[in-house]
C-alpha atoms as a PDB file:
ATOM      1  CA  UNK A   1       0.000   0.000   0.000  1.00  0.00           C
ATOM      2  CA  UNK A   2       1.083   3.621  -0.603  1.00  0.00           C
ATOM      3  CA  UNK A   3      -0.129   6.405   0.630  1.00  0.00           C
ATOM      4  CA  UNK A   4       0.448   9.491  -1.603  1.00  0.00           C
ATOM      5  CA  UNK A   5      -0.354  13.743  -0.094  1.00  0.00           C
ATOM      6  CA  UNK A   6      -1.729  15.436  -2.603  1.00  0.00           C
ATOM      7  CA  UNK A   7      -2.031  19.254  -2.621  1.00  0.00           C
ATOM      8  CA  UNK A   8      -5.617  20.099  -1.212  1.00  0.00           C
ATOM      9  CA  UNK A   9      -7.675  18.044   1.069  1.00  0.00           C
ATOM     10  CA  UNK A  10     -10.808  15.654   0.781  1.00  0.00           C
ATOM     11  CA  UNK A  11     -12.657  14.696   3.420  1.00  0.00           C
ATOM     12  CA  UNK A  12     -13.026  10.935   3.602  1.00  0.00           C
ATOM     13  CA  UNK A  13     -16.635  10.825   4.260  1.00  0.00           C
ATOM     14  CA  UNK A  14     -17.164  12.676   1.031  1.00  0.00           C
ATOM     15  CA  UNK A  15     -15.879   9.635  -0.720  1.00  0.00           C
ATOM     16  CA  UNK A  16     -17.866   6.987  -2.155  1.00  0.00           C
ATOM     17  CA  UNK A  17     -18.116   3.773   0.261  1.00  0.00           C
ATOM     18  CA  UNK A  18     -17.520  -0.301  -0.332  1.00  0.00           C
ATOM     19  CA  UNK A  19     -15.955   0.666  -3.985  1.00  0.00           C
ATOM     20  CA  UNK A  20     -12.626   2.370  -4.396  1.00  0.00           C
ATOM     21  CA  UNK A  21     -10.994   2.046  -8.371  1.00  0.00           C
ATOM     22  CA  UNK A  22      -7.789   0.550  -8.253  1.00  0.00           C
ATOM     23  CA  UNK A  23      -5.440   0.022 -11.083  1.00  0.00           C
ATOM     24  CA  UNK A  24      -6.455  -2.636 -13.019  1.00  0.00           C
ATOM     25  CA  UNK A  25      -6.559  -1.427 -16.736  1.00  0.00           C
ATOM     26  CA  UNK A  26      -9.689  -0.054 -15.908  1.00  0.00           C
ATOM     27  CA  UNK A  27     -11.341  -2.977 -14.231  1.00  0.00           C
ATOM     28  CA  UNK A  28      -9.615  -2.522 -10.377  1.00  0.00           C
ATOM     29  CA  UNK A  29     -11.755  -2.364  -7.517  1.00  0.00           C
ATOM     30  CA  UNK A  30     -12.024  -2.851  -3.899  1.00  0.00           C
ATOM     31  CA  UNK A  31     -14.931  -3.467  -2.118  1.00  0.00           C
ATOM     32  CA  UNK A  32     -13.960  -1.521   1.303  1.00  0.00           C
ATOM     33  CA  UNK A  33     -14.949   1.591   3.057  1.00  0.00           C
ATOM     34  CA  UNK A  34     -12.388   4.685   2.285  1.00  0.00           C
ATOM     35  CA  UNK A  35     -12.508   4.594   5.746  1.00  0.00           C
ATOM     36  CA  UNK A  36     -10.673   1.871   6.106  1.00  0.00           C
ATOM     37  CA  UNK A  37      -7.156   3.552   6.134  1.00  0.00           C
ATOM     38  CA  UNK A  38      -8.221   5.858   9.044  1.00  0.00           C
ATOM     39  CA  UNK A  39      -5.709   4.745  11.921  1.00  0.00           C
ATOM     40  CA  UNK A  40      -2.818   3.699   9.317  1.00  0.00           C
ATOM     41  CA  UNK A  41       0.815   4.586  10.702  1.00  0.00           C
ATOM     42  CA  UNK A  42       2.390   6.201   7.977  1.00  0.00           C
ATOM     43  CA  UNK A  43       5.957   4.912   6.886  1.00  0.00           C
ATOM     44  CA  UNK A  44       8.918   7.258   7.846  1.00  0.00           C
ATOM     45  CA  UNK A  45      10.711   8.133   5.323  1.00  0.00           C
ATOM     46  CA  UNK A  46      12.737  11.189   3.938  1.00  0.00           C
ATOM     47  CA  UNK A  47      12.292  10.004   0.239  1.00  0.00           C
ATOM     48  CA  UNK A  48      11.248  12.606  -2.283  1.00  0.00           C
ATOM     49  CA  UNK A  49      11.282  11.818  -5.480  1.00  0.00           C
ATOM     50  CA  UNK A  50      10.806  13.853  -8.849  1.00  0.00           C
ATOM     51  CA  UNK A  51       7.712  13.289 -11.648  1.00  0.00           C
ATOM     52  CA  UNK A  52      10.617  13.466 -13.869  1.00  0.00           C
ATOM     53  CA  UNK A  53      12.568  10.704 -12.246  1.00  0.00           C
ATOM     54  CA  UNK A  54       9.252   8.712 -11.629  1.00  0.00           C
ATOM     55  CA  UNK A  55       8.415   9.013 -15.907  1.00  0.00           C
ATOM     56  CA  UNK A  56      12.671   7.611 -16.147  1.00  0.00           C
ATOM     57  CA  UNK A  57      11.925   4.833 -13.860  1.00  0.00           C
ATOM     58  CA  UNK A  58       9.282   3.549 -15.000  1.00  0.00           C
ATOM     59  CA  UNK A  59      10.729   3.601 -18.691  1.00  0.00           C
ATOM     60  CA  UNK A  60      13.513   2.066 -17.497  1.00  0.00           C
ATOM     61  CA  UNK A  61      11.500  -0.982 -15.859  1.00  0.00           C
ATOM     62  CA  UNK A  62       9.485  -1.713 -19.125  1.00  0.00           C
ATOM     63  CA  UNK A  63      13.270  -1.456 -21.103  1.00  0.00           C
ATOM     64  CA  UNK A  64      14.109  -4.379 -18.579  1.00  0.00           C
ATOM     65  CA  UNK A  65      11.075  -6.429 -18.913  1.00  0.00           C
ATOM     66  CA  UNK A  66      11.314  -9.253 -21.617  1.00  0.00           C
ATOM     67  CA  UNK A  67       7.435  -9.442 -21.144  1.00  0.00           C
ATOM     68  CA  UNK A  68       6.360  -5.996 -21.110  1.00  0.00           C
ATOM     69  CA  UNK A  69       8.412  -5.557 -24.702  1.00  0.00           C
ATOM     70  CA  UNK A  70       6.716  -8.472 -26.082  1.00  0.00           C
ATOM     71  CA  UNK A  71       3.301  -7.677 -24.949  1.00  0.00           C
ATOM     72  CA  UNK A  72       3.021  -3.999 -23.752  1.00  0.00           C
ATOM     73  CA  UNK A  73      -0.052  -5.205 -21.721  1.00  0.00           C
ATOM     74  CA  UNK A  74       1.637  -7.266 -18.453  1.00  0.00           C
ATOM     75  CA  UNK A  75       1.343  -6.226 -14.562  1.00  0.00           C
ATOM     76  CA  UNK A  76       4.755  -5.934 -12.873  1.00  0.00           C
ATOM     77  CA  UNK A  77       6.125  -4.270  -9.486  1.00  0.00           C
ATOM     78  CA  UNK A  78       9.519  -2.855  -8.527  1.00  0.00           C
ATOM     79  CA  UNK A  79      11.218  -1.615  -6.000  1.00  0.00           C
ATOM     80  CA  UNK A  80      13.851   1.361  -6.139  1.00  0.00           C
ATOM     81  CA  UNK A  81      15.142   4.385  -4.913  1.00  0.00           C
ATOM     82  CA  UNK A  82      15.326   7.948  -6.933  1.00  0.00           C
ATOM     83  CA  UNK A  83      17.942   6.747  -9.023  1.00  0.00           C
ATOM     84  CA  UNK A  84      17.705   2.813  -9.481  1.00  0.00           C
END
């Protein structure tokens, strides 16, 4: 799970209940309350990372993948810091 501050806030009553869209090409749900994440610790962490560097990653990842070059349509993770 990640938990990403955006600039301005919603308040998580406004939010729709029991369906929140996940990434799924489209077709991602989860059946919880938005709720749900009340009470979460957040991770510390001093990690700040650029649009810029997140757009380089990413490219970088699909470069790597056999799969994602074959297919352009797989679902893959990674782990990495700003640079790698």
């Amino acid at each position: 799970m990640a938990r990403i501050w955006l600039k301005g806030k919603k308040d998580l009553a406004e939010l729709p209940f029991k369906r929140v869209i996940t990434s799924g090409c489209g077709r991602g749900a989860s059946f919880r309350s938005a709720l749900d994440i009340e009470g979460i610790k957040p991770v510390e962490s001093s990690l700040s990372i650029e649009p810029a560097d997140i757009l380089h990653l990413t490219k970088e990842f699909q470069r790597c993948s056999e799969v994602y070059r074959a297919t352009h349509g797989v679902h893959s993770a990674s782990l990495c810091d700003t640079k790698q």
